[in-house]
Protein backbone atom coordinates (compact mmCIF):
# COMPACT_ATOMS: atom_id res chain seq x y z
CA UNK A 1 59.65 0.44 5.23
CA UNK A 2 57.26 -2.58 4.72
CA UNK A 3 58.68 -5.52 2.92
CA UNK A 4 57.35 -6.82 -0.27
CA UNK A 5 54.40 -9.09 -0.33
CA UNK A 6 55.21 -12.28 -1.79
CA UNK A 7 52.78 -15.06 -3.28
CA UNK A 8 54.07 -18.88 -3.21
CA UNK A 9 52.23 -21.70 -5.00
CA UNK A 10 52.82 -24.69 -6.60
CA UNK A 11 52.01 -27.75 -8.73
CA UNK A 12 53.48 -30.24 -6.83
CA UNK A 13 51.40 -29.74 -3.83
CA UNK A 14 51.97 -27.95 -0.34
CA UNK A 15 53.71 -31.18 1.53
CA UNK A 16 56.62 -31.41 -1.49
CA UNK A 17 60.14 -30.49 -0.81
CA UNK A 18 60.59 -27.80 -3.70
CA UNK A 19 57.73 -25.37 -1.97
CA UNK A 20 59.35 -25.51 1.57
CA UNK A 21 62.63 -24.31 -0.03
CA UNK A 22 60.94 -21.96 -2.47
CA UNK A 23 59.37 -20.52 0.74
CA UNK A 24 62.35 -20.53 2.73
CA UNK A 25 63.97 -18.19 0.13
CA UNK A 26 61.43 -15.91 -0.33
CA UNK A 27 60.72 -15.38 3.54
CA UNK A 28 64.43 -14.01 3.58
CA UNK A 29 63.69 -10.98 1.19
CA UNK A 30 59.59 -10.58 1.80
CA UNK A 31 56.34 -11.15 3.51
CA UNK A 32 55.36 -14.50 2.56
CA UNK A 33 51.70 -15.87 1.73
CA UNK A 34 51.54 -19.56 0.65
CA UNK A 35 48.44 -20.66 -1.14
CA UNK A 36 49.09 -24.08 -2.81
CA UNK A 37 47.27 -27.26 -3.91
CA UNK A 38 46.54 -30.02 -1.38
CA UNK A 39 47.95 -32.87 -3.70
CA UNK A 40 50.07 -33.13 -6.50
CA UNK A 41 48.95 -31.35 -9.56
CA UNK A 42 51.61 -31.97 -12.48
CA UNK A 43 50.42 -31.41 -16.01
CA UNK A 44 47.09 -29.64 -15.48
CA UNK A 45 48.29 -26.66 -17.02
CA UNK A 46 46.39 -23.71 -16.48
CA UNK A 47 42.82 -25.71 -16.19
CA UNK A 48 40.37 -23.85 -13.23
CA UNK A 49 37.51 -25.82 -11.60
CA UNK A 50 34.32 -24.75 -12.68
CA UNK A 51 32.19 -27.68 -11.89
CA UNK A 52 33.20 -28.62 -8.66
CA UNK A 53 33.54 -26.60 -5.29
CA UNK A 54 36.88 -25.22 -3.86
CA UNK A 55 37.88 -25.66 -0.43
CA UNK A 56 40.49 -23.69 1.06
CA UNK A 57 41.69 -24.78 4.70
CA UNK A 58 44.59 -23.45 6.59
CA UNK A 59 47.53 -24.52 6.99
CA UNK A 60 50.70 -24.93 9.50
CA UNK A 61 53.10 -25.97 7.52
CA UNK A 62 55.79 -23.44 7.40
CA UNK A 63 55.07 -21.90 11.16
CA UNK A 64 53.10 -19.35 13.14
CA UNK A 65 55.20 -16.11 10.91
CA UNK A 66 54.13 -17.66 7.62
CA UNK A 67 50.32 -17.96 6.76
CA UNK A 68 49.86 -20.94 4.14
CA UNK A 69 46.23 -22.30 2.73
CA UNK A 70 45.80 -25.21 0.76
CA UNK A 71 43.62 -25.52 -1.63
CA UNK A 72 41.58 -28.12 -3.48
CA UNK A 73 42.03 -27.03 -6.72
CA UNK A 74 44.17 -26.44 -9.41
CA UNK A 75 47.44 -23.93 -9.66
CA UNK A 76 45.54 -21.54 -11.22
CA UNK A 77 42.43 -21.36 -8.89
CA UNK A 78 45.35 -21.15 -6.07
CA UNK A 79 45.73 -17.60 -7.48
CA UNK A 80 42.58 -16.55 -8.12
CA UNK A 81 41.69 -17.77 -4.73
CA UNK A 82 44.59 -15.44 -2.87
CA UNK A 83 43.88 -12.35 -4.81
CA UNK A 84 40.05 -12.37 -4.72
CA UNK A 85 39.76 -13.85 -1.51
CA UNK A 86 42.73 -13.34 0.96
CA UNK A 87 44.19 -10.62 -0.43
CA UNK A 88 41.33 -8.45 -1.23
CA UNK A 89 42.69 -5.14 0.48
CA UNK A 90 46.40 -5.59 -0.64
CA UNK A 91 47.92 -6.82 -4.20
CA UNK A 92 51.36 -9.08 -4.20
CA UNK A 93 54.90 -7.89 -5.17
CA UNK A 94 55.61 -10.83 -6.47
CA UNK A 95 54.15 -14.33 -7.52
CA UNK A 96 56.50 -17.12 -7.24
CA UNK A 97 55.80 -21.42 -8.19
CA UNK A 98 57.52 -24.00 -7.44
CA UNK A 99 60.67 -25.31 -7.15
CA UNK A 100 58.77 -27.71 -9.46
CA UNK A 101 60.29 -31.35 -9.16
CA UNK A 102 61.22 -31.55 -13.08
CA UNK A 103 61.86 -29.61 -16.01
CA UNK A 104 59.42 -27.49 -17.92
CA UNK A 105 61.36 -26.40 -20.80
CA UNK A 106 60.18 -26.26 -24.14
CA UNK A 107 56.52 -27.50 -24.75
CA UNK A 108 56.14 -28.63 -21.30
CA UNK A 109 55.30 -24.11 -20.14
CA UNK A 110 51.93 -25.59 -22.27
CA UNK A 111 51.32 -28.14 -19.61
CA UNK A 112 53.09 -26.91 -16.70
CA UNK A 113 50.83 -26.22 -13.52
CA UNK A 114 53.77 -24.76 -12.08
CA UNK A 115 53.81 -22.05 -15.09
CA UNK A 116 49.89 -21.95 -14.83
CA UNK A 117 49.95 -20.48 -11.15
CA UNK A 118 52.84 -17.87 -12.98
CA UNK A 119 50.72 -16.92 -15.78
CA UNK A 120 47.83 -16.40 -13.65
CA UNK A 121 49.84 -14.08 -12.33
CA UNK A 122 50.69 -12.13 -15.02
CA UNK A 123 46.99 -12.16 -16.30
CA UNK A 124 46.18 -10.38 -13.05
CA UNK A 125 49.42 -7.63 -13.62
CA UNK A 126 51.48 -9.00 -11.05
CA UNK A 127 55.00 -9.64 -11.59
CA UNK A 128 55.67 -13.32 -12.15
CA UNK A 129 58.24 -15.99 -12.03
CA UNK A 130 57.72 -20.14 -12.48
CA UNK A 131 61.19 -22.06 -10.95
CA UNK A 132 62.10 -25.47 -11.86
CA UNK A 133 64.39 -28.16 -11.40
CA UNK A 134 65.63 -30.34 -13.49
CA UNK A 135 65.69 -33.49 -11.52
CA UNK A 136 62.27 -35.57 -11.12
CA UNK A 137 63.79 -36.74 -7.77
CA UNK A 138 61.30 -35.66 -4.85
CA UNK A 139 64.34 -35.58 -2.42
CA UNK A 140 66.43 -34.06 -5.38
CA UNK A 141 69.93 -31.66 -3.46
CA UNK A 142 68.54 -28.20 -3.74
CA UNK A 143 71.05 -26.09 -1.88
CA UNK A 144 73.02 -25.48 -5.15
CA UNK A 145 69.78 -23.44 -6.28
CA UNK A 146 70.04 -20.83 -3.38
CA UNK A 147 71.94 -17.59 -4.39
CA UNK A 148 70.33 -17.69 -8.27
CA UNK A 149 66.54 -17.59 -6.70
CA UNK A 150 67.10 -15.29 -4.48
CA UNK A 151 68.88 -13.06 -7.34
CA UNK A 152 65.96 -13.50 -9.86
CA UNK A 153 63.06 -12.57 -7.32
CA UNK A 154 65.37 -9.49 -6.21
CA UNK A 155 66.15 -8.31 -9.76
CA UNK A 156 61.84 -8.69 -10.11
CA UNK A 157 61.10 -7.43 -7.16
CA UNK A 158 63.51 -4.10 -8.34
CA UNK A 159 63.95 -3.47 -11.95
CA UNK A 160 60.02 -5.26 -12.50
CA UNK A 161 59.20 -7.30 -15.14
CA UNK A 162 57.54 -6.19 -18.31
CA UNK A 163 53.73 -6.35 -18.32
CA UNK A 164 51.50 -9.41 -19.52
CA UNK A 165 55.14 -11.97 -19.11
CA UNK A 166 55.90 -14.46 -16.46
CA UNK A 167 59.17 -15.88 -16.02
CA UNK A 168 59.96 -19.52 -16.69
CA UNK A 169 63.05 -20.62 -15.02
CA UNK A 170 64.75 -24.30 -14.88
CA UNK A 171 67.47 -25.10 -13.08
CA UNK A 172 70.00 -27.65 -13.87
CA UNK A 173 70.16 -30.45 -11.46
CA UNK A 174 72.70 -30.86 -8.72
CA UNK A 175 76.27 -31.78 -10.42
CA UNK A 176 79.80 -31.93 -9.41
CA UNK A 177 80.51 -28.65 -11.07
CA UNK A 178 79.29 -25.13 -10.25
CA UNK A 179 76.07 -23.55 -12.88
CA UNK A 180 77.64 -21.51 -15.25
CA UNK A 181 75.01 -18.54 -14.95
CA UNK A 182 71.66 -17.32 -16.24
CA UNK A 183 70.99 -17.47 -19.89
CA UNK A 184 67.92 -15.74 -20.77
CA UNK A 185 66.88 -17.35 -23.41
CA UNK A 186 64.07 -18.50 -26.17
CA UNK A 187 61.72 -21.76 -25.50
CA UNK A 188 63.13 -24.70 -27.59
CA UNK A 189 61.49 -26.30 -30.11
CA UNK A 190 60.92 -29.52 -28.80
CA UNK A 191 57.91 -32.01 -28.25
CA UNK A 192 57.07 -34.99 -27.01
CA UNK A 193 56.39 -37.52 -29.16
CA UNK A 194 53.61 -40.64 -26.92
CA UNK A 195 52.45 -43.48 -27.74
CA UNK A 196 49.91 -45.19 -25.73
CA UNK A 197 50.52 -48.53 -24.04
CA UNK A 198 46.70 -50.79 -23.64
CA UNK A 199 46.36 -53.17 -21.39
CA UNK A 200 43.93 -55.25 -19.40
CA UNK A 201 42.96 -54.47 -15.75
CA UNK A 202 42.10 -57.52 -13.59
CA UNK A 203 38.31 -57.30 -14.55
CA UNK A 204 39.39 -57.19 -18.63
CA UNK A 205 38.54 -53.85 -18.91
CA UNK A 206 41.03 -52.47 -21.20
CA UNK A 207 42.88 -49.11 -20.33
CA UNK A 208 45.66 -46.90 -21.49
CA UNK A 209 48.77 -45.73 -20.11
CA UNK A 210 50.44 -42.86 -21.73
CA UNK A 211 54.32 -43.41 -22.48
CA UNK A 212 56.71 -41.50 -24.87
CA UNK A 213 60.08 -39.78 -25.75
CA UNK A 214 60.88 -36.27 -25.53
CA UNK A 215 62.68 -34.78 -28.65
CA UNK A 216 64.51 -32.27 -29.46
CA UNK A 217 64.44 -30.83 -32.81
CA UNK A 218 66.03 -27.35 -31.98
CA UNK A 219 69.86 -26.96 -32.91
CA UNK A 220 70.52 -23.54 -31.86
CA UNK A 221 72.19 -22.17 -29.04
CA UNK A 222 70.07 -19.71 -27.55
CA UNK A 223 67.42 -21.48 -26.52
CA UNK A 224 66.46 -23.28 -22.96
CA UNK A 225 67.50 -26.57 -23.61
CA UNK A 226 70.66 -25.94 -24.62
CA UNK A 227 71.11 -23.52 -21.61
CA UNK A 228 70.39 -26.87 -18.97
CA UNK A 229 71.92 -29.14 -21.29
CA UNK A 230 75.27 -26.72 -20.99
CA UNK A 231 74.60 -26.62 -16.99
CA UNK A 232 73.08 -22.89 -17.50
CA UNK A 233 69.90 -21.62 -16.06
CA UNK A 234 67.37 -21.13 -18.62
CA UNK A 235 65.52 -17.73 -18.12
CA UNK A 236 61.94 -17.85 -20.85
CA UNK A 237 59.85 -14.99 -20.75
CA UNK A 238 56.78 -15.89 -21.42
CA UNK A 239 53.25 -14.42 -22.59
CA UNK A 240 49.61 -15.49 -22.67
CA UNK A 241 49.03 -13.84 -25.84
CA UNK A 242 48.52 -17.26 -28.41
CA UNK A 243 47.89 -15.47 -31.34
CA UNK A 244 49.84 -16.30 -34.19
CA UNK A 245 50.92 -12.42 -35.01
CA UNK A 246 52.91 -13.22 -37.74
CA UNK A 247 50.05 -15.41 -39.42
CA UNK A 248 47.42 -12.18 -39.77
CA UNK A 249 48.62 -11.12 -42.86
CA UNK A 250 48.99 -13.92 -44.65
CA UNK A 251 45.54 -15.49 -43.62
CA UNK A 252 44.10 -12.05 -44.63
CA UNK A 253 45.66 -11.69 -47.90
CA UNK A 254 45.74 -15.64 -49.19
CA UNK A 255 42.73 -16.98 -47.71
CA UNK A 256 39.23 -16.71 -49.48
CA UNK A 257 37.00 -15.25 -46.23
């Protein structure tokens, strides 16, 4: 019996430390295929280059049993590029991004690349799952995030996941104590609030550098930050359906269009 075809990508780029675990894992239960930006690609959520040209070149990496790519574009296009391109004859099991180097609960899914290469995903009917960590720390301790990986992608790979939803998953970072377990859970309603520090480059040219606090407004229990902030993992399904369902109705019946 063949194994199960698994697609790894990434925001952080092919060289970071979360990717060569992520693969790692997923090489113990599949067939891996890593297709994954060339350089760091935090917070371009799920943009696709449309102006520019892609270049995808071999690479590596991870050894002669694993084939890995990397590509000059985004998450997104990382995706597109595997299924339309590499993959033409055979569709993945299972899409998998990360371990992203940070948390993207809440808000951040919007501007997540690592979620973007997920989504993508799930656009394209293939089951999908986005892993995090909550520790910005390139060299952050991983090896507490082992057995819970390896149970989500199995339980995926399995039971499935339900159609048009990719998974968003953050980890808590390393502590003392063991994680708790998996919470699947709701996204928190939380935002970041910036503010935008000018200054003066050595030619006087004034630029701007973005700063600002995240905050959480969200008091409830059930919801991802709460799961990390309790050392759970947080387990979002998410959906790339935006519209506003609950909204129809009343724009229909109050509105004068």
């Amino acid at each position: 019996m063949s194994k199960p075809l698994i697609l790894v990508s990434n925001d952080d780029g092919i060289t970071s430390n979360g990717i060569k675990k992520l693969v790692s894992l997923m090489a113990q239960i599949g067939d891996v295929l890593v297709v994954a930006p060339d350089s760091p690609q935090s917070g371009m959520g799920h943009a696709i280059t449309v102006g520019d040209t892609l270049r995808l070149t071999e690479n590596r990496l991870f050894g002669d049993q694993i084939p890995a790519y990397e590509c000059s574009g985004t998450p997104a296009d990382c995706v597109k590029l595997a299924k339309h391109h590499l993959l033409k004859d055979r569709k993945p099991d299972l899409v998998v991004s990360g371990i992203n180097h940070g948390s993207n609960t809440s808000i951040s899914v919007l501007y997540s690349g690592t979620m973007s290469a997920a989504i993508e995903a799930a656009i394209e009917g293939t089951p999908a799952i986005g892993f995090s960590l909550c520790d910005y720390d390139t060299d952050a301790e991983m090896n507490h995030v082992d057995e819970y990986i390896l149970k989500i992608a199995r339980e995926a790979l399995t039971k499935g996941i339900p159609k048009g939803i990719a998974l968003n998953v953050n980890i808590p970072a390393h502590q003392n104590q063991k994680i708790r377990g998996i919470k699947v859970c709701r996204q928190a309603n939380a935002r970041w609030e910036e503010e935008f520090d000018q200054r003066v480059d050595p030619h006087g040219r004034k630029y701007f550098w973005m700063i600002g606090n995240f905050v959480n407004h969200d008091k409830g229990e059930d919801n991802d930050e709460w799961a990390i902030a309790n050392n759970y993992i947080s387990l979002v399904p998410c959906q790339f359906d935006l519209t506003g369902h609950h909204a129809i109705r009343l724009l229909n019946d109050e509105w004068d269009i």
